[in-house]
Protein backbone atom coordinates (compact mmCIF):
# COMPACT_ATOMS: atom_id res chain seq x y z
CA UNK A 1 10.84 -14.60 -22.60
CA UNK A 2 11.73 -17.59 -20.26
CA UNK A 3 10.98 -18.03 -16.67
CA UNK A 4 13.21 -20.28 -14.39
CA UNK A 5 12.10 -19.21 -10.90
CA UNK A 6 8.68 -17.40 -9.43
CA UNK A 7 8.86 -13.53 -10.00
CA UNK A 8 7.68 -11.21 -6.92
CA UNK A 9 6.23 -7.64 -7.90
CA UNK A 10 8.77 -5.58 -9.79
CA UNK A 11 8.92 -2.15 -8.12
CA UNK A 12 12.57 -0.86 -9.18
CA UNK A 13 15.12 -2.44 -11.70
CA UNK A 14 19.03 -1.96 -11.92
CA UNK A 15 21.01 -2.55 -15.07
CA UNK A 16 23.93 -3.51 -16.09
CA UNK A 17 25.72 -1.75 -18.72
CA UNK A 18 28.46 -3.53 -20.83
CA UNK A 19 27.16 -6.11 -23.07
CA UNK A 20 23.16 -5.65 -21.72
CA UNK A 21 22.92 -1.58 -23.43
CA UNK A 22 25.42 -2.06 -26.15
CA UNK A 23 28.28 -4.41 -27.43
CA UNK A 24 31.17 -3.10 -25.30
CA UNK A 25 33.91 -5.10 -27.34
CA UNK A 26 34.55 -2.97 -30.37
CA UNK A 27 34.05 0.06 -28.28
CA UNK A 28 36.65 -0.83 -26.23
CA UNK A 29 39.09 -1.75 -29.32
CA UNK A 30 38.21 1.68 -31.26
CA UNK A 31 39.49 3.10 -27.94
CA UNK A 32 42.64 1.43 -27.90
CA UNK A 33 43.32 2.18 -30.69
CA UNK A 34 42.50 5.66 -30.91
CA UNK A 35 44.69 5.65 -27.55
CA UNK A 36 47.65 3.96 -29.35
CA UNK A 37 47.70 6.51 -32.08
CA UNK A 38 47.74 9.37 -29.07
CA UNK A 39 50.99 7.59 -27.48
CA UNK A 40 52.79 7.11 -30.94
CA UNK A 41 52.32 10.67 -32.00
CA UNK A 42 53.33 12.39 -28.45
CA UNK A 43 55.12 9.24 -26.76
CA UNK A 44 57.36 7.58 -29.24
CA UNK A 45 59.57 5.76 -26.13
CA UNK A 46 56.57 4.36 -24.76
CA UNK A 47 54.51 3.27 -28.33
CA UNK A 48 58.11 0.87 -28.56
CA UNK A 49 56.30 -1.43 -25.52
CA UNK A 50 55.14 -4.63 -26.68
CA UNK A 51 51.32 -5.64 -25.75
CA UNK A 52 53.05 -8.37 -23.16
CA UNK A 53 54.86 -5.41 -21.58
CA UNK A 54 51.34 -3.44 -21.22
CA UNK A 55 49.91 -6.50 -19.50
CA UNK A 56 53.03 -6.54 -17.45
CA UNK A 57 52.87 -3.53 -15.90
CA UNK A 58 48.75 -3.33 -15.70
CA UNK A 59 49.25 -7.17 -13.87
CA UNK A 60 51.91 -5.29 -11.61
CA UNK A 61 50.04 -2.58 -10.50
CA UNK A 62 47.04 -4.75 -9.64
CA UNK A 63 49.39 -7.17 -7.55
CA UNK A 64 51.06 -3.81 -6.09
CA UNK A 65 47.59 -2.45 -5.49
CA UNK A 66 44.59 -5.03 -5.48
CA UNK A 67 42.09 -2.78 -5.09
CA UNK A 68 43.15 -1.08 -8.62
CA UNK A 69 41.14 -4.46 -9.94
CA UNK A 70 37.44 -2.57 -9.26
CA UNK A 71 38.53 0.78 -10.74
CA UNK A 72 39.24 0.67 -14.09
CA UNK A 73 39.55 4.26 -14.41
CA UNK A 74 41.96 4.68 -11.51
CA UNK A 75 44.14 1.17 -13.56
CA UNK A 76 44.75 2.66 -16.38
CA UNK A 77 46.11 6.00 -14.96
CA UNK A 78 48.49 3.88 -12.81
CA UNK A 79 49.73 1.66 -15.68
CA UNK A 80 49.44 5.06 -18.09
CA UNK A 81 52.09 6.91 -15.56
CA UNK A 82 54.39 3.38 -15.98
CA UNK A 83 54.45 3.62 -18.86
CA UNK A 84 55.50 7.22 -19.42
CA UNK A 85 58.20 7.01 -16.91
CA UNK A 86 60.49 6.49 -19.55
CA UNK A 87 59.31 9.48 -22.01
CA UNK A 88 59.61 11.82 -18.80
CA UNK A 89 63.25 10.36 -17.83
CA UNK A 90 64.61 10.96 -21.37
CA UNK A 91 62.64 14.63 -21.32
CA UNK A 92 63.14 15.47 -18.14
CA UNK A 93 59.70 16.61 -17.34
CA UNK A 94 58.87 17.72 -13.95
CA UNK A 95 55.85 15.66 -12.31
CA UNK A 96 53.36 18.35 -13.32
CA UNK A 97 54.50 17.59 -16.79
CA UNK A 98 53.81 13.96 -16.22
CA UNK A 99 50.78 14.75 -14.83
CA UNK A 100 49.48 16.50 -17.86
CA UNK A 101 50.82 13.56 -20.34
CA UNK A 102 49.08 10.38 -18.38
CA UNK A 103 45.87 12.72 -18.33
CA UNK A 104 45.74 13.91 -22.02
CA UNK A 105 46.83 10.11 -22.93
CA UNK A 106 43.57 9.05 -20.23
CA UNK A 107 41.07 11.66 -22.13
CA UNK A 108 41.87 10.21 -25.80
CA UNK A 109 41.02 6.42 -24.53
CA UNK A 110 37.53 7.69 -21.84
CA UNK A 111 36.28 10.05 -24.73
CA UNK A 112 36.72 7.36 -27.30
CA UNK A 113 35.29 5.38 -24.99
CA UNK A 114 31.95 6.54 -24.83
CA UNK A 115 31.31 7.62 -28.52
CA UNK A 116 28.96 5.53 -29.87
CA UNK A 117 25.05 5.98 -30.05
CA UNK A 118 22.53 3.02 -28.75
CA UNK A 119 19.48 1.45 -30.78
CA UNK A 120 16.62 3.59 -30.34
CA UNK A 121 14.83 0.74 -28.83
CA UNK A 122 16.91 0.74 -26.09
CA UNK A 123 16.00 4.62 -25.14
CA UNK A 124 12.65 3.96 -25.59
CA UNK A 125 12.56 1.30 -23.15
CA UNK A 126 14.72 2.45 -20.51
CA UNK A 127 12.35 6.12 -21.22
CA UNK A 128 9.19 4.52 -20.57
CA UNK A 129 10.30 2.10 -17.56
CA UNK A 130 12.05 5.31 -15.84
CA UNK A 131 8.68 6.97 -16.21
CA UNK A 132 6.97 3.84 -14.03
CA UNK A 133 9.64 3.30 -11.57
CA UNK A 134 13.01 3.78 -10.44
CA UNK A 135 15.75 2.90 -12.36
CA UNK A 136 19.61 2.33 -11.02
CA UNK A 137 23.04 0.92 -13.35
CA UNK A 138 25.27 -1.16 -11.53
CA UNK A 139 28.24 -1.46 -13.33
CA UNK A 140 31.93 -2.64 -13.52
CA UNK A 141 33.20 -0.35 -16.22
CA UNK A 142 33.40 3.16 -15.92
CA UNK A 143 31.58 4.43 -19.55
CA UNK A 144 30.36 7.92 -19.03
CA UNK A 145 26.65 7.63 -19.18
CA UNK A 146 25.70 11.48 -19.91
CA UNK A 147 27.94 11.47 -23.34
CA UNK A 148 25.64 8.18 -24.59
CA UNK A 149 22.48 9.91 -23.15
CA UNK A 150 21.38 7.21 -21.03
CA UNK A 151 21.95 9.45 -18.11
CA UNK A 152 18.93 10.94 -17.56
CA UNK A 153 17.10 7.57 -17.45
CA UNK A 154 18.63 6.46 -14.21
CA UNK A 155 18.26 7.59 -10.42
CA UNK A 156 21.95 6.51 -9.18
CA UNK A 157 24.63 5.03 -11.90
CA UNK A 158 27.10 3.20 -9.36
CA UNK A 159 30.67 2.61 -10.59
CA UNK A 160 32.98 -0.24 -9.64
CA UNK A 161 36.08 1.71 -8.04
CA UNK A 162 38.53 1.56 -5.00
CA UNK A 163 35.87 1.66 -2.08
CA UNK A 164 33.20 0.28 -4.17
CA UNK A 165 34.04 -3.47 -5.48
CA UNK A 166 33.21 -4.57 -8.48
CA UNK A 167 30.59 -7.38 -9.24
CA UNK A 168 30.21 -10.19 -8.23
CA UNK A 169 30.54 -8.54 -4.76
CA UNK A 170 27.35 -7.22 -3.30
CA UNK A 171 28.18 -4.13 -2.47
CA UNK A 172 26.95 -2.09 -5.52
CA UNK A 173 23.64 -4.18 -5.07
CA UNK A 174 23.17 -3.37 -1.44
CA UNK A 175 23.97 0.25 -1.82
CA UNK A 176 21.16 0.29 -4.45
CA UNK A 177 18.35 -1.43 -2.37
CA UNK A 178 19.75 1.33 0.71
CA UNK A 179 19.84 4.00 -1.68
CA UNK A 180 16.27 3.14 -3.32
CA UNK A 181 14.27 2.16 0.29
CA UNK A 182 12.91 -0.99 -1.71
CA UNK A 183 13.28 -4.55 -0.42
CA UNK A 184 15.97 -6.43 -2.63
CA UNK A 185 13.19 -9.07 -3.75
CA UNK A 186 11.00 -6.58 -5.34
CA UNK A 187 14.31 -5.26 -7.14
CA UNK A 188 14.87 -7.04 -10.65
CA UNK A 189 18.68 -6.42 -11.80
CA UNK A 190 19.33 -6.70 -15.70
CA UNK A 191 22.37 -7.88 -17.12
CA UNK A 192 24.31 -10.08 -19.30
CA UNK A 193 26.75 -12.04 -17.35
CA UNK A 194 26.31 -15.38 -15.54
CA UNK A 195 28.37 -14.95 -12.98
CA UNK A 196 28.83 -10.75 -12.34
CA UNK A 197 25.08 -10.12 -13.00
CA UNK A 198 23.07 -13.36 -12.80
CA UNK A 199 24.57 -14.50 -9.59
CA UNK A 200 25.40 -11.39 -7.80
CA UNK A 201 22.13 -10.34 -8.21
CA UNK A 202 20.51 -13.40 -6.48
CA UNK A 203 23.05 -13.96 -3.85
CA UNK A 204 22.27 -10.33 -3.35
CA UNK A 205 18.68 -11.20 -2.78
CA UNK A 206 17.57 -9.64 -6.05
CA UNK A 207 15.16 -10.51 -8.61
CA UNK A 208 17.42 -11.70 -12.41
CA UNK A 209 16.92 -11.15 -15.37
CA UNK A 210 19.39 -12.72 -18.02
CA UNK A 211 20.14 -10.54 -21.40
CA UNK A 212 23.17 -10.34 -23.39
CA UNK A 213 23.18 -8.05 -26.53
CA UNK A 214 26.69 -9.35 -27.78
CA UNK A 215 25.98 -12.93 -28.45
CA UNK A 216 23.24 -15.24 -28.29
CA UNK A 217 21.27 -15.86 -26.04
CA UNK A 218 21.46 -19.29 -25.47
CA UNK A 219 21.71 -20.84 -22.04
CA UNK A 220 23.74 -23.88 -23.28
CA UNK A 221 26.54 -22.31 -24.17
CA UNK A 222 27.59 -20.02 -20.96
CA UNK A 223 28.68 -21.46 -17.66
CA UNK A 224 25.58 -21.28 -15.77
CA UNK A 225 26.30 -21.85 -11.87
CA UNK A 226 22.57 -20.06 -10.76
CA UNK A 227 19.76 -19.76 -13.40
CA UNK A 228 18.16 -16.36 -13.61
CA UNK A 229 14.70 -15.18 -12.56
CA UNK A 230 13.81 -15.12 -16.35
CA UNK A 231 15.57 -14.98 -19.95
CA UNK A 232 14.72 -11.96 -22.44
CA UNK A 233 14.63 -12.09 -26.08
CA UNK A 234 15.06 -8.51 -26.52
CA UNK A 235 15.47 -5.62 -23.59
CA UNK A 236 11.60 -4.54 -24.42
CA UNK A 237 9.95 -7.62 -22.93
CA UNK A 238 10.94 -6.08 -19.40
CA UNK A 239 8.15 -3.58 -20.54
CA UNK A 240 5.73 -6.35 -19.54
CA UNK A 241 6.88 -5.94 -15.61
């Protein structure tokens, strides 16, 4: 553990998710691909589209819709219903067909999503620091908490989405202090990115605290713009607070 900046009293901590719990990464690539396998089996038309023509339309609907940028959920069922325009043309499905197909193709890629089981250290810590004070995630993606049993740790798990924008806006942070009736200084936010958790967190007036579980931790090698509160060597040092 390494301390840049003076701490004040720790009475409530929010967490990140992605990257701070788990390494989100390969998750995210088993999901893909357990998503392309769905399309090619049910969707032959649209498993012909090249990656570039996935980022086309996903880049589309974000310049179409900018707000689609801090709901990943609510992204991938736009670009999903692109992209099976063409198998409903050719099949002439009604839109209640559609419907079904963009949702059964969503399912395979959120359930894939969030199977995977955490180091027991990690439910041991967020267990015992639950059981001392209140505990709220703050997070971009949109991984279902309850199926990776974390959910029963936290108080309030706030997702990034249409109304809600994602980090490094404030917004998540400040409906966290509201929500939790604790001044944002006595609030210490855990997470793994410079900028989205680092950052927001201060500019937000919380307390930082740095920790990355996919790569080292090493302050050298990330763009650092505002240094964190303090640095962890593993998530079980914030047991100290």
């Amino acid at each position: 553990m390494q301390f840049f900046r003076s701490l004040h009293a720790v009475k409530a901590m929010t967490f990140d998710l992605d990257d701070t719990l788990y390494n989100n990464e390969p998750i995210i690539q088993r999901a893909e691909r357990a998503l392309q396998q769905h399309i090619r089996t049910h969707h032959p038309r649209t498993a012909a589209l090249t990656a570039q023509q996935w980022l086309h339309l996903k880049n589309n609907a974000i310049a179409t819709r900018p707000e689609l940028a801090s709901d990943m959920g609510q992204l991938r069922l736009t670009v999903l219903r692109q992209a099976l325009t063409d198998d409903a043309q050719e099949q002439t499905w009604d839109e209640g067909k559609l419907d079904d197909a963009v949702m059964a193709c969503f399912h395979c890629f959120y359930n894939a999503r969030s199977q995977f089981t955490l180091a027991e250290e990690i439910h041991t810590t967020l267990k015992t620091l639950s059981e001392r004070m209140p505990l709220v995630a703050i997070t971009n993606g949109n991984v279902n908490a309850k199926a990776i049993g974390i959910d029963t740790y936290f108080d309030d798990i706030y997702h990034a989405n249409l109304s809600r924008p994602m980090k490094p806006s404030p917004v998540m942070f400040e409906q966290a202090a509201d929500k939790l009736g604790i001044a944002p200084q006595h609030i210490l936010h855990v997470g793994d990115n410079l900028q989205k958790d680092v950052y927001a967190s201060i500019n937000a007036g919380f307390q930082s605290a740095w920790y990355a579980c996919n790569r080292p931790m090493a302050l050298q090698l990330e763009k650092v713009s505002v240094l964190p509160h303090v640095v962890l060597d593993n998530l079980s040092e914030l047991l100290a607070f």
